[in-house]
Structure formats: structure tokens, C-alpha cells
C-alpha atoms as a PDB file:
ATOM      1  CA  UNK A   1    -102.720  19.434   4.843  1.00  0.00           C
ATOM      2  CA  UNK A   2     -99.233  18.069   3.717  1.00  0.00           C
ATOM      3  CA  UNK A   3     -97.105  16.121   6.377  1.00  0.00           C
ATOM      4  CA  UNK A   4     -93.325  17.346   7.164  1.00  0.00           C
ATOM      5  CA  UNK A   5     -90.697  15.770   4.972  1.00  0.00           C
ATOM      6  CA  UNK A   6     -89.329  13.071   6.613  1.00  0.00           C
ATOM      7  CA  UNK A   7     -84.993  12.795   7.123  1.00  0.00           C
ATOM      8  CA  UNK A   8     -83.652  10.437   4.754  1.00  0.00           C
ATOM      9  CA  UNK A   9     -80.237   9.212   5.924  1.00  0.00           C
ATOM     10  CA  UNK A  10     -78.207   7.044   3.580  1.00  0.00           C
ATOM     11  CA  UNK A  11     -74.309   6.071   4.240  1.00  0.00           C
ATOM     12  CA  UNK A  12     -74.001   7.252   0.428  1.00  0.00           C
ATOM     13  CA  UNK A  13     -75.066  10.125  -1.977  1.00  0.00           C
ATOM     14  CA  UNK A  14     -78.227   9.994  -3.824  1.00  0.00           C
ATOM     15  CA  UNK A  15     -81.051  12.328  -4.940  1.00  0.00           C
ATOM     16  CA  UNK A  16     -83.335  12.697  -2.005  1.00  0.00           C
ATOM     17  CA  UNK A  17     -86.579  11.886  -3.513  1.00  0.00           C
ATOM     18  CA  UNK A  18     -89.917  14.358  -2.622  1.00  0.00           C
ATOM     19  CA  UNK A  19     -92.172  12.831  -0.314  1.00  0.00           C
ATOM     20  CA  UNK A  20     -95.869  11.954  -1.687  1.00  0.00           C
ATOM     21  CA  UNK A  21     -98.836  13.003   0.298  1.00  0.00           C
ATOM     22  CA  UNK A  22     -99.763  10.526   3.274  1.00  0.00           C
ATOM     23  CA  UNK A  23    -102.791   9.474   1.255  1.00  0.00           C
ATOM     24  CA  UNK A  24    -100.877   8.764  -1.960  1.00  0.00           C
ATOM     25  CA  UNK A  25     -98.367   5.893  -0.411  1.00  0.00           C
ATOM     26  CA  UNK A  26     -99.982   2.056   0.899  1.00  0.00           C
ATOM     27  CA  UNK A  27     -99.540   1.939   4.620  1.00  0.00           C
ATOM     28  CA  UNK A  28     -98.888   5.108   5.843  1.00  0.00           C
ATOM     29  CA  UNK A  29    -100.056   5.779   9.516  1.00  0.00           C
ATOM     30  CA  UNK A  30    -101.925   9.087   9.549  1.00  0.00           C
ATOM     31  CA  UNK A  31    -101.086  10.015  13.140  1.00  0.00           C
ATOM     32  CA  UNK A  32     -97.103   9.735  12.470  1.00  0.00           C
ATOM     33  CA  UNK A  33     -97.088  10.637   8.609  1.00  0.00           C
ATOM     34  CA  UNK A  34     -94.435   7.731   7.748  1.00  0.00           C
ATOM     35  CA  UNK A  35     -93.863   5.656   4.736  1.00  0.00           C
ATOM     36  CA  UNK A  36     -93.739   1.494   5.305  1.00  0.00           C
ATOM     37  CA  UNK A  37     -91.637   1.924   2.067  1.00  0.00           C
ATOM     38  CA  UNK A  38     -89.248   4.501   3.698  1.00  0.00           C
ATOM     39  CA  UNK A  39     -88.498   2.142   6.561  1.00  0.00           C
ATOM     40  CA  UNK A  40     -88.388  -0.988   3.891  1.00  0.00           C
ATOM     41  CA  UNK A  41     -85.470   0.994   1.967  1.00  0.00           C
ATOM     42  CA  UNK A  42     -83.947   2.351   5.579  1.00  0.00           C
ATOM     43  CA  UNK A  43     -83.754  -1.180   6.955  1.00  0.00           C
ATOM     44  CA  UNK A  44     -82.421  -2.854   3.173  1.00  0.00           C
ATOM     45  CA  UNK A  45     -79.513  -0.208   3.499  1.00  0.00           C
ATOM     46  CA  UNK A  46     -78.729  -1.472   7.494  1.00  0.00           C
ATOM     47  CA  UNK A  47     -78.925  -4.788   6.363  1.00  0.00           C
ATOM     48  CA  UNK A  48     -76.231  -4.411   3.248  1.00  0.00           C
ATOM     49  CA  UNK A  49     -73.678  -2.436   5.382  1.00  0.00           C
ATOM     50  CA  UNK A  50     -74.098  -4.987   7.913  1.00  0.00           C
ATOM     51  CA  UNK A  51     -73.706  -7.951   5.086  1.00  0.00           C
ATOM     52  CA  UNK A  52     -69.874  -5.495   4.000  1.00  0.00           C
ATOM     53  CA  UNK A  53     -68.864  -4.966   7.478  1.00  0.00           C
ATOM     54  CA  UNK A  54     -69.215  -8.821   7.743  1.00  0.00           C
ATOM     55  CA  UNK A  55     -67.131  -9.641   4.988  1.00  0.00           C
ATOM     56  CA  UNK A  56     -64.713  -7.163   5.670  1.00  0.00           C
ATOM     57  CA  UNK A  57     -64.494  -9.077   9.050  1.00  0.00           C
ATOM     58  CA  UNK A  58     -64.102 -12.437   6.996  1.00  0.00           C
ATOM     59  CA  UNK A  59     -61.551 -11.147   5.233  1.00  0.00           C
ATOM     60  CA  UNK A  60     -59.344  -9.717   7.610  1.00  0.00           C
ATOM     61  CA  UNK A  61     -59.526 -12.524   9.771  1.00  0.00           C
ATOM     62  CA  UNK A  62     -58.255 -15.047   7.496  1.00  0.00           C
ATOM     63  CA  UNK A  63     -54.489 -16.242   8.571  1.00  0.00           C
ATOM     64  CA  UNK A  64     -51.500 -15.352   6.071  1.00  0.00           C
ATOM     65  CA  UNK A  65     -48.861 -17.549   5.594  1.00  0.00           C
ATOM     66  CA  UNK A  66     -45.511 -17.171   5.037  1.00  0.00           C
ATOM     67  CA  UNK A  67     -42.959 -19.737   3.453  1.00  0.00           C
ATOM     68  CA  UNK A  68     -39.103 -19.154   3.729  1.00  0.00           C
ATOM     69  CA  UNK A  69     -37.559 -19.124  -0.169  1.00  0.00           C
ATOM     70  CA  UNK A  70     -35.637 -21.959  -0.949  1.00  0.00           C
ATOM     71  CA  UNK A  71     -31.652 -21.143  -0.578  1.00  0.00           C
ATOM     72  CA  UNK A  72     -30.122 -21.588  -3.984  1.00  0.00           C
ATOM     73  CA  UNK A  73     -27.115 -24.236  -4.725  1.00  0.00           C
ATOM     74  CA  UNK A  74     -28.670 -26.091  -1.146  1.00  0.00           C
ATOM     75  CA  UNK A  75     -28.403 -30.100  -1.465  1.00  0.00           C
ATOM     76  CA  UNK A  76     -31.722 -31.049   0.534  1.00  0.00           C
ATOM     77  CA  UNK A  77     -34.565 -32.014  -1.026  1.00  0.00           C
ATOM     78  CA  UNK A  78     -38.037 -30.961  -0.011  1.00  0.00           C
ATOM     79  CA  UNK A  79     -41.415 -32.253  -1.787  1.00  0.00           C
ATOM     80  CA  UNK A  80     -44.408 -30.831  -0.211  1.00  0.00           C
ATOM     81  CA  UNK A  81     -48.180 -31.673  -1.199  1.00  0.00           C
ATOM     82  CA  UNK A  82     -51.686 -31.076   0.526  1.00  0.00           C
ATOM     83  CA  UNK A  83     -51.904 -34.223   2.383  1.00  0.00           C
ATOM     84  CA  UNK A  84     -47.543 -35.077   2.389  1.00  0.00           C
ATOM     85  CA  UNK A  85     -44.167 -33.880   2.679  1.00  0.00           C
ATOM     86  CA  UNK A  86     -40.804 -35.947   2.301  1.00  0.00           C
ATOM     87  CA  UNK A  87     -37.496 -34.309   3.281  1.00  0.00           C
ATOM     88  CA  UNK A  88     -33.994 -35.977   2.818  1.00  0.00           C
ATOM     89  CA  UNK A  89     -31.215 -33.851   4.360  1.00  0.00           C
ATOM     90  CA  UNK A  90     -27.800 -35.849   2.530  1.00  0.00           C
ATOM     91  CA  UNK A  91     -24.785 -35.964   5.001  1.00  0.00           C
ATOM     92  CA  UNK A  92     -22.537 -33.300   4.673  1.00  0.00           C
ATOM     93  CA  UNK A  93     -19.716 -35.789   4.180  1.00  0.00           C
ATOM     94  CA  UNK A  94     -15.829 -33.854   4.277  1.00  0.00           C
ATOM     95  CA  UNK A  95     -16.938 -30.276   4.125  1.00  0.00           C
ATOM     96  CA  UNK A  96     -15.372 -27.735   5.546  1.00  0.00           C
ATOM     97  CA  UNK A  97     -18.163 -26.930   8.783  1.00  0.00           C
ATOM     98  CA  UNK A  98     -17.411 -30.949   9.656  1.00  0.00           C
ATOM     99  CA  UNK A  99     -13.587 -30.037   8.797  1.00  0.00           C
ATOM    100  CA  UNK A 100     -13.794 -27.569  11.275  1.00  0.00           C
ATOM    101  CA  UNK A 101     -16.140 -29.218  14.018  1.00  0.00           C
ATOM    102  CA  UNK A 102     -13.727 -31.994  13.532  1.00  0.00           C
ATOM    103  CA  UNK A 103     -10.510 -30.413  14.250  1.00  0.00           C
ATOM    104  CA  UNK A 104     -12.341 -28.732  17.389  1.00  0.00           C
ATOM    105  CA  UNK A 105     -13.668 -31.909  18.492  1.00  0.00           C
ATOM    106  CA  UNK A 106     -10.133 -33.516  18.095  1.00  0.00           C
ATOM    107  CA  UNK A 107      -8.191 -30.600  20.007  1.00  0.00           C
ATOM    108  CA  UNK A 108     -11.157 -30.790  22.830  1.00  0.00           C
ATOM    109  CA  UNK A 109     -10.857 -34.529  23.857  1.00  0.00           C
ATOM    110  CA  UNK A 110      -6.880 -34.587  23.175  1.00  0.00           C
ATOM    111  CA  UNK A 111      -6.618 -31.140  25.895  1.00  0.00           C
ATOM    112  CA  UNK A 112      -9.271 -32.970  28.155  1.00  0.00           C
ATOM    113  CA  UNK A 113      -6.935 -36.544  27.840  1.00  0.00           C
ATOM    114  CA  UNK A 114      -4.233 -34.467  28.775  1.00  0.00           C
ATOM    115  CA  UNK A 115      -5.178 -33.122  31.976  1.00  0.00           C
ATOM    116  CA  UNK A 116      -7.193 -36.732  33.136  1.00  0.00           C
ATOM    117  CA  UNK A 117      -3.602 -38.362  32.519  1.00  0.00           C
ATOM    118  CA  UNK A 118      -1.787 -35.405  34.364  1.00  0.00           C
ATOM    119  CA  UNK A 119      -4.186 -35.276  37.483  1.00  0.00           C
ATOM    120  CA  UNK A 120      -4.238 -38.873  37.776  1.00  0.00           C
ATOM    121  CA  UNK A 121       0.136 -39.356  37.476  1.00  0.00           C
ATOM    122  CA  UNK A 122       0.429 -36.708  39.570  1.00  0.00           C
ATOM    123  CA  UNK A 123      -1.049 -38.171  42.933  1.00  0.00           C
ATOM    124  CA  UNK A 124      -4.068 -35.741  42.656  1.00  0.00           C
ATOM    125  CA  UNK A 125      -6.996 -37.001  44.605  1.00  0.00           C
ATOM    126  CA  UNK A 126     -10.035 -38.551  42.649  1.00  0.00           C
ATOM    127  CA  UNK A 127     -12.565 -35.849  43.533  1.00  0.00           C
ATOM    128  CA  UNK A 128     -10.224 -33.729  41.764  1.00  0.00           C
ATOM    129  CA  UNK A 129      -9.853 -35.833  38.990  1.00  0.00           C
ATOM    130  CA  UNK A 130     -13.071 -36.511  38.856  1.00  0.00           C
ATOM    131  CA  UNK A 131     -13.845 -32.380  37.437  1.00  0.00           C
ATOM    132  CA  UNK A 132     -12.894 -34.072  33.684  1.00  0.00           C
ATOM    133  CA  UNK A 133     -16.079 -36.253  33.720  1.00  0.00           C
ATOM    134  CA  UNK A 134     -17.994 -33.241  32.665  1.00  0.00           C
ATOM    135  CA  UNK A 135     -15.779 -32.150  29.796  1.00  0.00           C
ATOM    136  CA  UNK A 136     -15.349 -36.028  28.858  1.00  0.00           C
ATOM    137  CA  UNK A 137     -19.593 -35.538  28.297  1.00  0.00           C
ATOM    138  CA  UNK A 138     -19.192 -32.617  25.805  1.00  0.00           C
ATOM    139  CA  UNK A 139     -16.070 -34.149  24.282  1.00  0.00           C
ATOM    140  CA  UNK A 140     -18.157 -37.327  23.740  1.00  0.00           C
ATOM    141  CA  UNK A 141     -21.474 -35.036  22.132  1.00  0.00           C
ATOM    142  CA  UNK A 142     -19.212 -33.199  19.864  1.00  0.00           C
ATOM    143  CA  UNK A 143     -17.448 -36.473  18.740  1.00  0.00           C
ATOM    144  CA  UNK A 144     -21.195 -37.889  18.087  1.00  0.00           C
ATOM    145  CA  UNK A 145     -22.154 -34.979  16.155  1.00  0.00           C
ATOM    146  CA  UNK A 146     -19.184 -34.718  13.743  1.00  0.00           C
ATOM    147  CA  UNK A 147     -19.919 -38.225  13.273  1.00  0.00           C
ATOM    148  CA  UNK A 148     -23.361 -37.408  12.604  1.00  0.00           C
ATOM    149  CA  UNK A 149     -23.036 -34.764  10.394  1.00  0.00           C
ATOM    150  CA  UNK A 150     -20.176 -36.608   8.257  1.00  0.00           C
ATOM    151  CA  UNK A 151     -21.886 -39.652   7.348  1.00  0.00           C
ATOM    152  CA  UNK A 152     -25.672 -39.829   8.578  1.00  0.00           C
ATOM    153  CA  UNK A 153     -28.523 -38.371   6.231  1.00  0.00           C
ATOM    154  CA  UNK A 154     -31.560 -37.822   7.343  1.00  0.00           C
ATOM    155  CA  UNK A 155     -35.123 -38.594   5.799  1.00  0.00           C
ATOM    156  CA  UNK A 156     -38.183 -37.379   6.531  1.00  0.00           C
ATOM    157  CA  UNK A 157     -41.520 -38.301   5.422  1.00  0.00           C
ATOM    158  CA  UNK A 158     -44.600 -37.063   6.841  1.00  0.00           C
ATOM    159  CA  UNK A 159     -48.805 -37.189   6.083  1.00  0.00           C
ATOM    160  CA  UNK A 160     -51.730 -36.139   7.542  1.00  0.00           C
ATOM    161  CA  UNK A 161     -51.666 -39.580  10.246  1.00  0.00           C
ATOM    162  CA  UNK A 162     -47.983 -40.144  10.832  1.00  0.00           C
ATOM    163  CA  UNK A 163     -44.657 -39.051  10.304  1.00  0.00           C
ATOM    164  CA  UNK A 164     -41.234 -41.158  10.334  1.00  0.00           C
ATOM    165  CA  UNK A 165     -37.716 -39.451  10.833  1.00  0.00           C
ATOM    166  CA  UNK A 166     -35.128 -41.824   9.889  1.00  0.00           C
ATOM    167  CA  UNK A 167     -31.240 -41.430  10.467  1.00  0.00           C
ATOM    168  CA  UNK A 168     -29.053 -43.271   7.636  1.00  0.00           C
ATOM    169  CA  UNK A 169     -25.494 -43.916   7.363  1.00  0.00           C
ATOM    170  CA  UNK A 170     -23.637 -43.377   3.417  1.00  0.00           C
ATOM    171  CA  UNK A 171     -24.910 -46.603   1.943  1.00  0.00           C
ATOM    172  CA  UNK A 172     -28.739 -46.882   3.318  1.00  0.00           C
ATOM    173  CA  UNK A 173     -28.030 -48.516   6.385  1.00  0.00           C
ATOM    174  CA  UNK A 174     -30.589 -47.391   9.125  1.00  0.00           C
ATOM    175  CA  UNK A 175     -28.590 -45.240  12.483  1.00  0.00           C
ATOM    176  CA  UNK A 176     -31.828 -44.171  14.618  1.00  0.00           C
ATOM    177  CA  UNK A 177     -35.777 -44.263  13.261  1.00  0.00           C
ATOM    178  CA  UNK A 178     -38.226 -42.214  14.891  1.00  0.00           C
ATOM    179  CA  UNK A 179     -41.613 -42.089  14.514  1.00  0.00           C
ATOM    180  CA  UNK A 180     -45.043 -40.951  15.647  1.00  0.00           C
ATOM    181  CA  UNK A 181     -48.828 -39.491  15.282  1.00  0.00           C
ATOM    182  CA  UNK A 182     -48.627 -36.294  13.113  1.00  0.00           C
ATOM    183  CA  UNK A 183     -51.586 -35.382  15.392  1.00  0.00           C
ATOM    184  CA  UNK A 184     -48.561 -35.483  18.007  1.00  0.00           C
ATOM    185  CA  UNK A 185     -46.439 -32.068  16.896  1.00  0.00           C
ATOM    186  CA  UNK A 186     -47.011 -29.311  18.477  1.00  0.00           C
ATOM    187  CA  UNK A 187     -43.892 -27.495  18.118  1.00  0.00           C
ATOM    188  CA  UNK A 188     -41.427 -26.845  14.986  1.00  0.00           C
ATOM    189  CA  UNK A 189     -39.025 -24.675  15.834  1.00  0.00           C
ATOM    190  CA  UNK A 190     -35.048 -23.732  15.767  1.00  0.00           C
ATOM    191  CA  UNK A 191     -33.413 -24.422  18.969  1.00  0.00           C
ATOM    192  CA  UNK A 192     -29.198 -23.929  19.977  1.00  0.00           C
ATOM    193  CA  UNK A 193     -28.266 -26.943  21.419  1.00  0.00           C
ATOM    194  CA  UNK A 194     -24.666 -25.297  22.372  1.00  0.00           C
ATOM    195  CA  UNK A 195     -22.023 -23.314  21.603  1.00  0.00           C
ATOM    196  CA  UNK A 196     -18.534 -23.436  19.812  1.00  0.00           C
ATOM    197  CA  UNK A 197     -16.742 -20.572  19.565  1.00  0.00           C
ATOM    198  CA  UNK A 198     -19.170 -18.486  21.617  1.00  0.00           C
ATOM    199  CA  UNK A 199     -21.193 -19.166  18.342  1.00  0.00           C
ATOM    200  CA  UNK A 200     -24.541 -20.591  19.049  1.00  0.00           C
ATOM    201  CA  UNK A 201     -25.233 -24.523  16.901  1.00  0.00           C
ATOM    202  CA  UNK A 202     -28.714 -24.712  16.083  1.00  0.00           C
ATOM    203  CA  UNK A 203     -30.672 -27.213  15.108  1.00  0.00           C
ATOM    204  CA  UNK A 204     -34.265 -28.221  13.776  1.00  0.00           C
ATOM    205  CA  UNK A 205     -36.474 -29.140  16.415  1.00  0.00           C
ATOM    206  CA  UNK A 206     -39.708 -30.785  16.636  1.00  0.00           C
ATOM    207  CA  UNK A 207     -41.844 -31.441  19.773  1.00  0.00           C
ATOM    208  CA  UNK A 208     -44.135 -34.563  19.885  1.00  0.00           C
ATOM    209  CA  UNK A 209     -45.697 -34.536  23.253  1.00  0.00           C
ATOM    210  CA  UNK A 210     -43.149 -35.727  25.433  1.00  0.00           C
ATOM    211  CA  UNK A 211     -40.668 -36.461  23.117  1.00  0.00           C
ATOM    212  CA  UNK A 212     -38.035 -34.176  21.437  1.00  0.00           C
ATOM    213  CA  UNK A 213     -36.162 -34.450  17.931  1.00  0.00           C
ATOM    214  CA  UNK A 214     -33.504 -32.644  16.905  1.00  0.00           C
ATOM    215  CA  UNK A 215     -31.724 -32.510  13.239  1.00  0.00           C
ATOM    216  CA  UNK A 216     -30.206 -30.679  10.695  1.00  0.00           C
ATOM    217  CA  UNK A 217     -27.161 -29.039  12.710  1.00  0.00           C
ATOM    218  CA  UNK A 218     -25.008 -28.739  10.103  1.00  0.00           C
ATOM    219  CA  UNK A 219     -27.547 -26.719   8.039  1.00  0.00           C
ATOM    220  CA  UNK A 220     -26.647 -22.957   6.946  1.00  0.00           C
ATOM    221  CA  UNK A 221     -29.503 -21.076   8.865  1.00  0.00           C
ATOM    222  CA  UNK A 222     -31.088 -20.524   5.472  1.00  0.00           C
ATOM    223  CA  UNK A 223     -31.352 -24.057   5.212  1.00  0.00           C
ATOM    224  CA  UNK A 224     -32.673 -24.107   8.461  1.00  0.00           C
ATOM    225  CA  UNK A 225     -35.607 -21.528   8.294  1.00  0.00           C
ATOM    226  CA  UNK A 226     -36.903 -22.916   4.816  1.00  0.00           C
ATOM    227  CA  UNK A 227     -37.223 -26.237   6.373  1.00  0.00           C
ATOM    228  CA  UNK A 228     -39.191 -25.057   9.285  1.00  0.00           C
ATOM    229  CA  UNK A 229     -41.248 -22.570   7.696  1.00  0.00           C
ATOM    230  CA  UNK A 230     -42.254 -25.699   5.560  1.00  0.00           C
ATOM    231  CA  UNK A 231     -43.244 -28.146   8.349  1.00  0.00           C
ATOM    232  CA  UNK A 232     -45.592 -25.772   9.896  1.00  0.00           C
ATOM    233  CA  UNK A 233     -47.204 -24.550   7.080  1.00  0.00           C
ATOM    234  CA  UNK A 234     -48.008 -28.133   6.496  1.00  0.00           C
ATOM    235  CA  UNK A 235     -48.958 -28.856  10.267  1.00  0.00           C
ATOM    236  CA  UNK A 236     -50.681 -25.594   9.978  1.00  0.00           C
ATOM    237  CA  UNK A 237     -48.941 -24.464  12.952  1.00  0.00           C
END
């Protein structure tokens, strides 16, 4: 007597081949009429979907990264390697963003002198007076920053160990160094430090543990994204 044909199941198309006689093919069990080479061939097949599923997996998993272009005609330099990267960001000197945050500046602390020298010739009483202190602050940030951004470059070089932000003044004299672990970042990111205009300033900033720098305000936002996108691809952030 012949045994039924067994159901071959394959996840692609092939020839199904005819079935020998259970006497004709090395351990066959005569009660259940099935092949030890069937199930070889069935369990090769699980075993090579499971080996495509798996690198399908791989290969969806890995993380793409993405790298802002360089702006054309920008003026900072940016080298990056596997294991360093070295930034200088020149001052932007007389240009017309420092001509303008200049002029603001000037007409901000010469409104807020103003009404200080008012309040106090009038007779008004110090707590009133005392409202300018505030605006005196801002006046005194925005007078630092057009400083900043007229004369101070900044420099930064980084490896895998540490990293080193240094503030210069036209001529290579040192205005602020900063420095830490690389192992320290944990955050690269843009960030508005104000407004002017009722348009945000942003700035580069980089988070290392409790400690937060800030550069690059005078930047076009181009400038500003490349930059960034750069850092953390090579903090792997």
C-alpha cells in the first residue's frame, strides 16, 4: 500500500517533487508515513527566512545620519575627522548685523540714561528710579555682545577625551577659555537667548553637565545648523 502525499509548504515556488514509497526513503516511520528528509528541507527553509528576517531587522535598525551642507561664501572654518574636529568662527568685525546691533545697543542705553537722569532730577523717589536697573542689565548684555561679535573669534577644538572653546580678541589675545571632558556633552543644540526687534537671537549651545556655553550669535542660521549638525554627528548625539 502507498502512503498519502504529504503537504509540502515552501514560502516560494518550486516543483513539488512525488513522494517515494515509505520503504524507499532512510528513516521513515511506518506508523506516520513521513520523510526525516522532508522535515530536514522544511526546517533548512524556517531557518533561512529566519536568518532574512534577521537581517532585514539589522538593517533597518541601523541609525541614519544627517549633516547640514556647508553655506557657500561662509568665513568659518570646520575640519572634522573620526577621532577630531577644530572650528574657528573669525569675528565678524564692522559688518552690517554688528552695524545694526550696534546702533540698537547705542539708542537702548542712551533712552535708558535718559530716563535714570530724568527720574533722579526730578525728585522722583528711588524705588521709582530704581525700575532702570533692569533695562541697565539688558543694555549692559547687548553692549557685551556687540563687543563680542565685533572683535572676539572663537576656536574650537575637540577629540574623543576633551574639548577646549576658546574666546580671542583680533590679534590672538585670549577673552574667556573653556574647557572640559568630551564625555561631558550631552546636549548640542540652537537656543534664543533674546529678542531684538521681536526677532528671536540664537545662538549655538552646548550642555556639559552643569555647565552651559553659548556662541556663534552672529551666525546666519545656515551657519548655525551646519555647525551643530556637525558636533553631534561627531558626539554621536
Amino acid at each position: 500500500l502507498s502512503s498519502p502525499l504529504l503537504p509540502y509548504r515552501f514560502s516560494y515556488s518550486i516543483q513539488q517533487p512525488s513522494l517515494p514509497e515509505p520503504s524507499e526513503c532512510p528513516g521513515v516511520s511506518q506508523a506516520s508515513g513521513e520523510c526525516q528528509d522532508s522535515e530536514r528541507v522544511e526546517v533548512q527553509s524556517s531557518n533561512d527566512d529566519e536568518r532574512v528576517c534577521s537581517q532585514e531587522a539589522l538593517v533597518t535598525s541601523l541609525p541614519t545620519v544627517q549633516t547640514a551642507r556647508k553655506p557657500a561664501n561662509t568665513k568659518v572654518e570646520l575640519i572634522r575627522g573620526l577621532d577630531s574636529l577644530q572650528l574657528m568662527v573669525p569675528a565678524d568685525g564692522m559688518s552690517s548685523s554688528t552695524l545694526s546691533t550696534g546702533g540698537f545697543t547705542v539708542a537702548w542705553n542712551f533712552g535708558i540714561g535718559m530716563w535714570t537722569v530724568s527720574a533722579i532730577t526730578g525728585g522722583a523717589p528711588l524705588l521709582f528710579t530704581a525700575f532702570s536697573i533692569p533695562f541697565w542689565i539688558v543694555g549692559a548684555r547687548l553692549a557685551r555682545d556687540t563687543f563680542k561679535s565685533a572683535l572676539v573669534g572663537v576656536r574650537l577644538n575637540m577629540d574623543r577625551d576633551e574639548f577646549s572653546l576658546r574666546e580671542e580678541i583680533v590679534g590672538g589675545t585670549e577673552y574667556k577659555v573653556r574647557s572640559g571632558k568630551t564625555s561631558d556633552l550631552t546636549e548640542v543644540d540652537l537656543f534664543v537667548s533674546g529678542y531684538i526687534n521681536e526677532n528671536p537671537v540664537r545662538c549655538i549651545r552646548m550642555v556639559a553637565g552643569a555647565e552651559v556655553i553659548t556662541f556663534g550669535q552672529n551666525l546666519e542660521l545656515a551657519e548655525q545648523d551646519w555647525i551643530v549638525s556637525e558636533i553631534r554627528n561627531f558626539l554621536e548625539l
